[in-house]
N, C-alpha and C. Protein backbone atom coordinates (compact mmCIF):
# COMPACT_ATOMS: atom_id res chain seq x y z
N UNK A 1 17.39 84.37 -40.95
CA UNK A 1 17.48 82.96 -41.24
C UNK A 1 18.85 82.42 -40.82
N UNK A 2 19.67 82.70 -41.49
CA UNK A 2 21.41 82.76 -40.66
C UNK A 2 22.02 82.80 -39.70
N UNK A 3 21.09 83.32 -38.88
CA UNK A 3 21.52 84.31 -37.46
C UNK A 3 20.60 83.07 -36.68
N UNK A 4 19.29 82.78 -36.98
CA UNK A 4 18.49 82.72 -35.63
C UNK A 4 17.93 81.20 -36.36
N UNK A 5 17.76 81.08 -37.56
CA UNK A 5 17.41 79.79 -37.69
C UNK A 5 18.29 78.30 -37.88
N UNK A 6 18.72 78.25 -38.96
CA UNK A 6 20.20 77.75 -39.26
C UNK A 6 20.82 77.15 -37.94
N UNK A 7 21.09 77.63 -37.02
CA UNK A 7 22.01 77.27 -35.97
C UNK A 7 21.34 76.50 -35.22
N UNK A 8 20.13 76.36 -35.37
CA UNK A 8 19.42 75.06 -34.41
C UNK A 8 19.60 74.14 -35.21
N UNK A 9 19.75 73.99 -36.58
CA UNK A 9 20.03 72.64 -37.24
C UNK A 9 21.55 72.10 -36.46
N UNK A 10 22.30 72.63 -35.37
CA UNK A 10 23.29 71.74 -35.07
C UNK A 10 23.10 70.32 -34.80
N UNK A 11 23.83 69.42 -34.83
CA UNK A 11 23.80 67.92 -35.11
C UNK A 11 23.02 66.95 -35.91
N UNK A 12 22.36 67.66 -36.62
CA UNK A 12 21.68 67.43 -37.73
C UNK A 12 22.17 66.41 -38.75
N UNK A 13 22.05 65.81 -39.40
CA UNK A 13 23.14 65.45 -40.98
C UNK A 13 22.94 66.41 -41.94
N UNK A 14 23.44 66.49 -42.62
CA UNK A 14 24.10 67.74 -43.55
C UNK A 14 22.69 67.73 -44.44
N UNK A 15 22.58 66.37 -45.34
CA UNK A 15 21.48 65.95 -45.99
C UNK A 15 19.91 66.53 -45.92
N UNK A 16 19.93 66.23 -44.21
CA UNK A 16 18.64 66.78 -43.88
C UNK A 16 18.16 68.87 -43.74
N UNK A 17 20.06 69.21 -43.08
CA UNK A 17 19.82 70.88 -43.56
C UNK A 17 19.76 71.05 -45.39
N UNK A 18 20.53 70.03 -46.30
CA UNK A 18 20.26 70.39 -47.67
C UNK A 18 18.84 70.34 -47.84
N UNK A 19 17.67 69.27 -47.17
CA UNK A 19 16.71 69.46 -47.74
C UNK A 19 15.99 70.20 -47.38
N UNK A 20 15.90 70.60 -45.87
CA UNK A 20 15.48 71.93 -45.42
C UNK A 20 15.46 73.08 -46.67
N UNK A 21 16.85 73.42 -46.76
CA UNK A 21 16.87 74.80 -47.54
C UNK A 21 16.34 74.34 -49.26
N UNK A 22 16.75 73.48 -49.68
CA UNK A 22 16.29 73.52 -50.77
C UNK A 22 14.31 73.33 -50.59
N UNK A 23 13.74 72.89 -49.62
CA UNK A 23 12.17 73.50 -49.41
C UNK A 23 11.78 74.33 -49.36
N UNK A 24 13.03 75.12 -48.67
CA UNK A 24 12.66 76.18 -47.78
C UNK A 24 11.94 77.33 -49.67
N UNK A 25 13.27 77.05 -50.54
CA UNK A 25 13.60 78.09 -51.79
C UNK A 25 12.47 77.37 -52.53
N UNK A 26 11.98 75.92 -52.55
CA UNK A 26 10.44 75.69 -53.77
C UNK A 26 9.40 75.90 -53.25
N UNK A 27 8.88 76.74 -52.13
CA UNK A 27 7.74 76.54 -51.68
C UNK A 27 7.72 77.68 -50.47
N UNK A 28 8.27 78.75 -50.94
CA UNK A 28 7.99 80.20 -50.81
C UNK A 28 8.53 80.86 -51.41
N UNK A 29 7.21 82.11 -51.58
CA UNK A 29 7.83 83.27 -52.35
C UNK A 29 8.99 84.49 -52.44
N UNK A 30 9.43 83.73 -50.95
CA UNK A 30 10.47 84.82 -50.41
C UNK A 30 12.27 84.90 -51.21
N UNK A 31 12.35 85.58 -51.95
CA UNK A 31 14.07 85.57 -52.76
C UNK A 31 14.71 85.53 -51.79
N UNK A 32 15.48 83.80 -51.64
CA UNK A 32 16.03 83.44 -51.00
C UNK A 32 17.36 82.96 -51.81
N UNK A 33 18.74 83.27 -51.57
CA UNK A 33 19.67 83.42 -51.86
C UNK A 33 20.38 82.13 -51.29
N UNK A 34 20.59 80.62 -52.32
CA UNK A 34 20.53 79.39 -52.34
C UNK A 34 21.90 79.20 -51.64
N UNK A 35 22.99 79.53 -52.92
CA UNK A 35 24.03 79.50 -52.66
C UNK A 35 24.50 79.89 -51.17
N UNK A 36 24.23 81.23 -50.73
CA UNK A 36 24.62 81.65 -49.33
C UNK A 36 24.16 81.22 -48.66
N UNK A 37 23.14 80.13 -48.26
CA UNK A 37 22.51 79.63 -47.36
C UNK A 37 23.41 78.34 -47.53
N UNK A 38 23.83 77.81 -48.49
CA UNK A 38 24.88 76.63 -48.50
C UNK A 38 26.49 77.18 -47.49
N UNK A 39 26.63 77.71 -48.73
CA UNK A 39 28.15 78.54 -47.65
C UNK A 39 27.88 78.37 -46.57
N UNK A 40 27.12 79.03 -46.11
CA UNK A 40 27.05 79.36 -44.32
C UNK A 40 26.93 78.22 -43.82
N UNK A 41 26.15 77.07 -44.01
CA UNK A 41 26.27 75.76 -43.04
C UNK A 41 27.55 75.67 -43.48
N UNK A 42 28.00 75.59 -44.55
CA UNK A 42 29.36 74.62 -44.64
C UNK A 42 30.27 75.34 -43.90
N UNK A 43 30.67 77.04 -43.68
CA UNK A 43 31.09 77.57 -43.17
C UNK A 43 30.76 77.20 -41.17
N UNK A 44 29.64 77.21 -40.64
CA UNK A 44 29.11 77.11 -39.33
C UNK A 44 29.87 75.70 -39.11
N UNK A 45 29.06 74.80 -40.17
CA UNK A 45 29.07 73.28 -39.44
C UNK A 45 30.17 72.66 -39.82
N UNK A 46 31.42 73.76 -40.14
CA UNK A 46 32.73 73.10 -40.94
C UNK A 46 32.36 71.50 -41.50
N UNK A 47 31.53 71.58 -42.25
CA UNK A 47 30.90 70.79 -43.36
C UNK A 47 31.47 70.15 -44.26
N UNK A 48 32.57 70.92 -44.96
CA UNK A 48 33.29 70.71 -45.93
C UNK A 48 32.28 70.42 -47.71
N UNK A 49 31.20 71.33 -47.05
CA UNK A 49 30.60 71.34 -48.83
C UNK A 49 29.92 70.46 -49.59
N UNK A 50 28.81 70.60 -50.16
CA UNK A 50 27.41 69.53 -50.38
C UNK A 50 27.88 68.93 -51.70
N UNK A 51 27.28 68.13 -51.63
CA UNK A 51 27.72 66.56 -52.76
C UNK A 51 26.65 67.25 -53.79
């Protein structure tokens, strides 16, 4: 997800990768690890961190 998905959200608004991932975590069963999926955009897209 990190590696190969994530990085096509470049130029995106931030908003629209928050709502991505927060779908991504209500509407599969897969233990998906919220927080680190935040970090990492903010880390990638020097973001500076979700409201």
């Amino acid at each position: 997800m990190i590696l190969y998905v994530l990085p096509q959200f470049e130029g995106l608004p931030l908003h629209r990768i928050k709502e991505f991932i927060a779908q991504l975590v209500e509407e599969t069963d897969m233990m998906i690890d919220q927080p680190l999926l935040e970090d990492f955009v903010v880390d990638f897209f020097d973001a500076g961190g979700f409201e």
